[in-house]
C-alpha atoms as a PDB file:
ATOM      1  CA  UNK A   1      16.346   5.484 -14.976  1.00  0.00           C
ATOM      2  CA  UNK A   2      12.967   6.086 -12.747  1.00  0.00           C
ATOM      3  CA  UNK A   3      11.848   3.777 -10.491  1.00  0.00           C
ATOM      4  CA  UNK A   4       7.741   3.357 -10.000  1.00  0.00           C
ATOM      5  CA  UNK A   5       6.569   0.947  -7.612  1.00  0.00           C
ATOM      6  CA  UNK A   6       2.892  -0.116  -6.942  1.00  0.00           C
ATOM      7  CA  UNK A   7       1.930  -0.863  -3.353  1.00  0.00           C
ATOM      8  CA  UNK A   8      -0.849  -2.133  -1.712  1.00  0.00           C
ATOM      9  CA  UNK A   9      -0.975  -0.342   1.373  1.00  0.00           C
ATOM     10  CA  UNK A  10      -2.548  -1.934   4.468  1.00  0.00           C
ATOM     11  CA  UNK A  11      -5.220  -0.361   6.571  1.00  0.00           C
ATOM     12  CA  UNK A  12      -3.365   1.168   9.335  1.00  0.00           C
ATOM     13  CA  UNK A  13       0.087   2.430   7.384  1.00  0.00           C
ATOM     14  CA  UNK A  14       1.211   5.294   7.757  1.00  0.00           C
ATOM     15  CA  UNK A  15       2.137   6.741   4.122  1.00  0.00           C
ATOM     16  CA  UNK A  16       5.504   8.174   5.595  1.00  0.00           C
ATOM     17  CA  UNK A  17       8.841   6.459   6.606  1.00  0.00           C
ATOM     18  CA  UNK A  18       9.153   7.249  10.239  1.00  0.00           C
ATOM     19  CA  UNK A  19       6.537   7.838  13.407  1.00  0.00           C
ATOM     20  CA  UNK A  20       7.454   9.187  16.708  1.00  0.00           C
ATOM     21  CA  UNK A  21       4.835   7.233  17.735  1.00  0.00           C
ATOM     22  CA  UNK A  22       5.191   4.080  16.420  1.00  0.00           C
ATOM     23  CA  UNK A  23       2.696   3.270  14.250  1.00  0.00           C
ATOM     24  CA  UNK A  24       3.432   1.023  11.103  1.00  0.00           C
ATOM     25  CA  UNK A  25       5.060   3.201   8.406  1.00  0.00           C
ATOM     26  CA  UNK A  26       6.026   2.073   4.558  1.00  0.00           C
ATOM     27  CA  UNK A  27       9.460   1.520   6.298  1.00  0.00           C
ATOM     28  CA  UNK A  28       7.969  -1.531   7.326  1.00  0.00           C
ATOM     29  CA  UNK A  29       7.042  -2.956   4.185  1.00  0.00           C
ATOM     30  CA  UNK A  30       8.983  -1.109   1.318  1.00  0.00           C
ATOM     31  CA  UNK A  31      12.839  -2.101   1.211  1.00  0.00           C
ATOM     32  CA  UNK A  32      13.811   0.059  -1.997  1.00  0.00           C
ATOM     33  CA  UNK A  33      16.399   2.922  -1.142  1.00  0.00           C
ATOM     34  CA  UNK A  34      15.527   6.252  -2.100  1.00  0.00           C
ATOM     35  CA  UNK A  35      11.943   5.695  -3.006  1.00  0.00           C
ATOM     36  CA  UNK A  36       9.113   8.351  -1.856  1.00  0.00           C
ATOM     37  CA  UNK A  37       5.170   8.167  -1.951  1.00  0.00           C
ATOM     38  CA  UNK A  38       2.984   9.947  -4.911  1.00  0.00           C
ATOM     39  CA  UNK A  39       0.259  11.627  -3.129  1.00  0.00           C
ATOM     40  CA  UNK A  40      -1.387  10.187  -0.195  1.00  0.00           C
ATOM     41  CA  UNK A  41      -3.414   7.418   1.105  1.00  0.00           C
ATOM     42  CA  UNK A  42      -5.262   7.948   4.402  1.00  0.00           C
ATOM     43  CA  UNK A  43      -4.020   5.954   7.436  1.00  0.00           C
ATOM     44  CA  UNK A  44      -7.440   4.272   7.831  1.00  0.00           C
ATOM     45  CA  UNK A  45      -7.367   3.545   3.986  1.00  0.00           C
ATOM     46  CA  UNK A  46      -6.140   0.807   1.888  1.00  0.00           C
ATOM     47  CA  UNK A  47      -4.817   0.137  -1.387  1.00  0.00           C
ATOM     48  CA  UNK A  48      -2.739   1.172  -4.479  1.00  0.00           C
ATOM     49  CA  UNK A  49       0.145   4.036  -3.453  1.00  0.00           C
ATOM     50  CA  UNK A  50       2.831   4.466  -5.437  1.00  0.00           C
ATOM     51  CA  UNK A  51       6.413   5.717  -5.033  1.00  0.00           C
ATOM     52  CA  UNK A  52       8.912   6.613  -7.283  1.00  0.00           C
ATOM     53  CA  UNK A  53      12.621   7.837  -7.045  1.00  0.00           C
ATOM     54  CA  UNK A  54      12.052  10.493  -9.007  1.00  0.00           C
ATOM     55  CA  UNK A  55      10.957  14.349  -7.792  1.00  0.00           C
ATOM     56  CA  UNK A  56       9.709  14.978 -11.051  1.00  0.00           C
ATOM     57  CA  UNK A  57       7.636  12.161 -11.832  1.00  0.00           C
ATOM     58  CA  UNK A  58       6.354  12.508  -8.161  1.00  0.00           C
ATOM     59  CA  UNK A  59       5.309  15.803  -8.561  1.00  0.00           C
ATOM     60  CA  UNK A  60       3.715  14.942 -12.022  1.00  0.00           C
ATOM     61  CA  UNK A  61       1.554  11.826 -10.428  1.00  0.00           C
ATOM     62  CA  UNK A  62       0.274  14.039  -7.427  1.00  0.00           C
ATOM     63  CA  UNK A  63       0.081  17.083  -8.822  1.00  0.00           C
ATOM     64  CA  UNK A  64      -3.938  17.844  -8.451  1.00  0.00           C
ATOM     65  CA  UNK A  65      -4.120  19.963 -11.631  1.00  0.00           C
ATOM     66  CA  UNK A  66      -3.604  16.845 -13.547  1.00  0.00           C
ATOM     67  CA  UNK A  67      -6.493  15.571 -12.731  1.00  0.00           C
ATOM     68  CA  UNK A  68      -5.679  12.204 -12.709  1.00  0.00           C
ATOM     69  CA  UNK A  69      -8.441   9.925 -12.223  1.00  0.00           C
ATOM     70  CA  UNK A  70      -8.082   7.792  -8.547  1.00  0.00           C
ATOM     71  CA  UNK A  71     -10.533   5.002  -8.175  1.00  0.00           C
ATOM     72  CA  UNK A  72     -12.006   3.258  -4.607  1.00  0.00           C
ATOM     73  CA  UNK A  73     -13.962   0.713  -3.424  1.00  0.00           C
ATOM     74  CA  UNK A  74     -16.003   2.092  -0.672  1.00  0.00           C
ATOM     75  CA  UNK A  75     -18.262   0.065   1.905  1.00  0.00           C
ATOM     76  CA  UNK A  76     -20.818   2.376   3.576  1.00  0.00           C
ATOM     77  CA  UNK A  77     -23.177   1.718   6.168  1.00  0.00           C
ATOM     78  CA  UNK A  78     -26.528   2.730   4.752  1.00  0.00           C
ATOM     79  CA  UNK A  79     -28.282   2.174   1.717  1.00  0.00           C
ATOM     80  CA  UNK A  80     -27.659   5.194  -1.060  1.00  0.00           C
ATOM     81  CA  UNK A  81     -30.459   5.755  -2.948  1.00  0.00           C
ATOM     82  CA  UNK A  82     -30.378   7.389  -6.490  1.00  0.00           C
ATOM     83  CA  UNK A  83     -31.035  11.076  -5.109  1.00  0.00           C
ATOM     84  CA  UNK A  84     -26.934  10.180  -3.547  1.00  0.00           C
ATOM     85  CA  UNK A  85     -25.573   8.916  -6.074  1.00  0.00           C
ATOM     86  CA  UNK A  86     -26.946  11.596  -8.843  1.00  0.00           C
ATOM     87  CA  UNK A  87     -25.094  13.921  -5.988  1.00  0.00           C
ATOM     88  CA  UNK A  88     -22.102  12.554  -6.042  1.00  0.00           C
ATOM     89  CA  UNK A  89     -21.733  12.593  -9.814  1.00  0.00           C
ATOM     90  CA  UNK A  90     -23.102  16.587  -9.951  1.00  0.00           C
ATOM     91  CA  UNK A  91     -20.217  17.030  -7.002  1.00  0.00           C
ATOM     92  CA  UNK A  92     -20.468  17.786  -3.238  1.00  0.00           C
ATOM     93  CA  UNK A  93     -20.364  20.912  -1.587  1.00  0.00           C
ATOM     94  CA  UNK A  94     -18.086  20.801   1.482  1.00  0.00           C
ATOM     95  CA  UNK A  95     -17.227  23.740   3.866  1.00  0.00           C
ATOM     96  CA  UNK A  96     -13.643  24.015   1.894  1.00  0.00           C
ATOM     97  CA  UNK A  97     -15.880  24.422  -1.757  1.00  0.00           C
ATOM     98  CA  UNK A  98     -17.623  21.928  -3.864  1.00  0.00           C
ATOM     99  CA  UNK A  99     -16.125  18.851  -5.677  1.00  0.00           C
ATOM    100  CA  UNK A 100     -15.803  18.308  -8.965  1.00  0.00           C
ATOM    101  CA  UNK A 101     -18.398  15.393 -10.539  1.00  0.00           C
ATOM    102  CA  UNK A 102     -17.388  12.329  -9.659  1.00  0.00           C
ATOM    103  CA  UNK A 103     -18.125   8.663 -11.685  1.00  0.00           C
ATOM    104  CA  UNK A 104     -19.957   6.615  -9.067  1.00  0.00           C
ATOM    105  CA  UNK A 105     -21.839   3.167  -9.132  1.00  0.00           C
ATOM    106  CA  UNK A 106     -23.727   0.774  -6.589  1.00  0.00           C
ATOM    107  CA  UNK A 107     -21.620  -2.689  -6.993  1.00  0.00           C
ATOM    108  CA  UNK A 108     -22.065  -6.059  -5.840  1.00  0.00           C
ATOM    109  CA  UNK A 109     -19.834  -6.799  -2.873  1.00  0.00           C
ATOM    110  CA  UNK A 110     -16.102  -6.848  -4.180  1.00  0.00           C
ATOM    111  CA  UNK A 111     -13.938 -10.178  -3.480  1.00  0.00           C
ATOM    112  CA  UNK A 112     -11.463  -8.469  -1.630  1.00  0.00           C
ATOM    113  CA  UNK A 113      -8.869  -9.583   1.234  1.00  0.00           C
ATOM    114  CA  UNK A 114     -10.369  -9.778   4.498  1.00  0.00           C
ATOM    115  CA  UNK A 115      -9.145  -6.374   6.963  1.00  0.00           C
ATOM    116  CA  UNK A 116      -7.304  -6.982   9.805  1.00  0.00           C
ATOM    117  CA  UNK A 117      -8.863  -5.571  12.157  1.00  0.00           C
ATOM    118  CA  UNK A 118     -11.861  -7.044  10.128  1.00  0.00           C
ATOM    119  CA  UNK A 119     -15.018  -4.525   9.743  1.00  0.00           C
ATOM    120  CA  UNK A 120     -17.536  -4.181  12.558  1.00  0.00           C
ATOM    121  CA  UNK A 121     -20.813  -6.509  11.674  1.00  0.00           C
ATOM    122  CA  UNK A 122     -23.991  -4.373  12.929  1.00  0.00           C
ATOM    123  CA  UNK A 123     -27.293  -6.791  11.778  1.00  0.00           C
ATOM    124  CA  UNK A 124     -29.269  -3.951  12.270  1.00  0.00           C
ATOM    125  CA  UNK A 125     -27.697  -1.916   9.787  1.00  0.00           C
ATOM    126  CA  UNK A 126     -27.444  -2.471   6.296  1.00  0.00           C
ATOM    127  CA  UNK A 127     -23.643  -1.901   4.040  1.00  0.00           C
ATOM    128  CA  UNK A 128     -23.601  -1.095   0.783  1.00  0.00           C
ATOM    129  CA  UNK A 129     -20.395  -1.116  -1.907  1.00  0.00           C
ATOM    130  CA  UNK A 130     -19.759   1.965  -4.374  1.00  0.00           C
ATOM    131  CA  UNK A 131     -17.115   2.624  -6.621  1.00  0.00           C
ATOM    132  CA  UNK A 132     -15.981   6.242  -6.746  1.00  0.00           C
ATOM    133  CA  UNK A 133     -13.721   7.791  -9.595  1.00  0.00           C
ATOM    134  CA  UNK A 134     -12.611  11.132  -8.717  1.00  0.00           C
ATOM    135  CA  UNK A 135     -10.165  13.730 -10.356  1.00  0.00           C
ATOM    136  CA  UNK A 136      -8.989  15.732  -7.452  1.00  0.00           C
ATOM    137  CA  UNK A 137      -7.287  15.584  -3.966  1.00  0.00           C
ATOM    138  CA  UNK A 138      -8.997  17.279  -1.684  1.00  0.00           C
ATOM    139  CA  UNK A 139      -8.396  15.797   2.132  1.00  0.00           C
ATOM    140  CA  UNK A 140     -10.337  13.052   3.203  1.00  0.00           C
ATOM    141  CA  UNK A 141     -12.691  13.925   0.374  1.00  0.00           C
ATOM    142  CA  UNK A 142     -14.425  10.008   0.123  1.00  0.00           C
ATOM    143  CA  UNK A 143     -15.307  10.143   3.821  1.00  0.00           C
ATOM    144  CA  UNK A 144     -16.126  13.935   3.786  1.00  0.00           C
ATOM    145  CA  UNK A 145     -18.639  13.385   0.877  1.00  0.00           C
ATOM    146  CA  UNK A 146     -19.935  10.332   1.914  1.00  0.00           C
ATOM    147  CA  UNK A 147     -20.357  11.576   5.618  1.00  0.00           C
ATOM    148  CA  UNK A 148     -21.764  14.929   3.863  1.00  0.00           C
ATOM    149  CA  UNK A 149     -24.764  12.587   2.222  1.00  0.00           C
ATOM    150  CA  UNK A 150     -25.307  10.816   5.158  1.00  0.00           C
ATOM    151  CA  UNK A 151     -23.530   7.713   4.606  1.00  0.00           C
ATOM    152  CA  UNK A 152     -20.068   6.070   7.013  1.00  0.00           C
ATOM    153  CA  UNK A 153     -17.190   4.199   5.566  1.00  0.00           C
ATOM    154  CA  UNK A 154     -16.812   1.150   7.120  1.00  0.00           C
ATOM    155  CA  UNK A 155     -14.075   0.634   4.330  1.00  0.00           C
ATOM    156  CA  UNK A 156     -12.130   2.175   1.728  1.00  0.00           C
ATOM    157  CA  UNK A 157      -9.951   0.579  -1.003  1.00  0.00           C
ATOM    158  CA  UNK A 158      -8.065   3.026  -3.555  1.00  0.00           C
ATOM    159  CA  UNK A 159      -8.090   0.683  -6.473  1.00  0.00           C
ATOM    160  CA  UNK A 160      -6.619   2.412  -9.597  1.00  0.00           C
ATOM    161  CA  UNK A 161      -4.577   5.625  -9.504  1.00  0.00           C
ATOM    162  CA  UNK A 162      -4.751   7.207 -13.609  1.00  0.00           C
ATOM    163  CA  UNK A 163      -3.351   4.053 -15.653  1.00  0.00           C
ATOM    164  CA  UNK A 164      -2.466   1.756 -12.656  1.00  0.00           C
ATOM    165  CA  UNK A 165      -4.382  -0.604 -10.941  1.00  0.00           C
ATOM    166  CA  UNK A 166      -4.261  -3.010  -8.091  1.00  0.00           C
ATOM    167  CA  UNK A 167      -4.808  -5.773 -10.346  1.00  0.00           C
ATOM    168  CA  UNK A 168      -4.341  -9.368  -7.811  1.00  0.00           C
ATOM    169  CA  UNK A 169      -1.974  -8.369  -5.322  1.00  0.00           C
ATOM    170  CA  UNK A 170      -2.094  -8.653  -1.758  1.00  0.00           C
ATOM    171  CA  UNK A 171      -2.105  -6.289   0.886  1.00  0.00           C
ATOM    172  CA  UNK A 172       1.688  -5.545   1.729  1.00  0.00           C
ATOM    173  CA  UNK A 173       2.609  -6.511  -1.765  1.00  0.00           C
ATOM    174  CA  UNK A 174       5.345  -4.080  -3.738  1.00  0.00           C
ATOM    175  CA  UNK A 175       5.685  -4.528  -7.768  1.00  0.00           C
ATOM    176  CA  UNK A 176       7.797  -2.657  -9.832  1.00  0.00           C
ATOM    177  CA  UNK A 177       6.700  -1.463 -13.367  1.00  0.00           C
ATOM    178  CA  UNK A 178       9.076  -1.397 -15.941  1.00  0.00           C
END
């Protein structure tokens, strides 16, 4: 039987097993034997990953032409006005060719887990939260799109990933489903 394990990746985790240059990898938080990651999360990125034993059902989870919907909590510094955020559901162009619409909201700050190293506080400059819902993979595409409308991510939280979500756990924190 398949094994599919939800993890709440911290910022600054590798999604890999080993480093050459020793930087914290899942080896250092996931215990399971035989488990791999399906898809990616960004080393600067937190959130839900999830691994699985199984080739099949790994290549079926990260497999873009699913289009499985991936959800984040993104702080930015900047305000987006509704011009952005029209963009952003229309879709981006990038230099490597546009993205596909995206769902995307202003929210009120999320009650999250504090970062470790916590986020830079600049008084000067205003944050903002969004939540993003995309349907593809490209690389780096939150920051690239965000950058692209003249916004920074100060922080990035993948928060569901198709049917599975975060729900209450902690950074660190592996769950099983069954």
């Amino acid at each position: 039987m398949s094994r599919l394990l939800l993890f709440n990746k911290p910022f600054h985790v590798l999604c890999q097993f080993t480093d050459r240059e020793g930087r914290a990898t899942l080896a250092d938080y996931v215990t399971v034997p035989g488990v791999y990651p399906a898809g990616r999360l960004d080393y600067d990125s937190e959130g839900l990953l999830l691994l699985t034993d199984d080739g099949a059902l790994q290549a079926a989870i990260a497999d873009p032409r699913h289009k499985r919907p991936k959800t984040y909590w993104v702080q930015v510094e900047g305000l987006p006005d509704t011009r952005a955020i029209a963009r952003l559901r229309g879709g981006v162009r990038l230099s490597d060719g546009a993205t596909r619409p995206a769902r995307a909201r202003l929210m009120p700050p999320p009650d999250v887990w504090p970062r470790t190293p916590p986020i830079r506080y600049r008084a000067n400059i205003p944050t903002a939260w969004l939540e993003l819902t995309l349907t593809e993979g490209k690389n780096r595409e939150v920051r690239r799109v965000l950058e692209h409308l003249g916004l920074t991510v100060s922080r990035l939280i993948r928060t569901r990933y198709g049917p599975f979500d975060l729900a209450d756990s902690a950074p660190g924190a592996l769950v099983e489903i069954r």
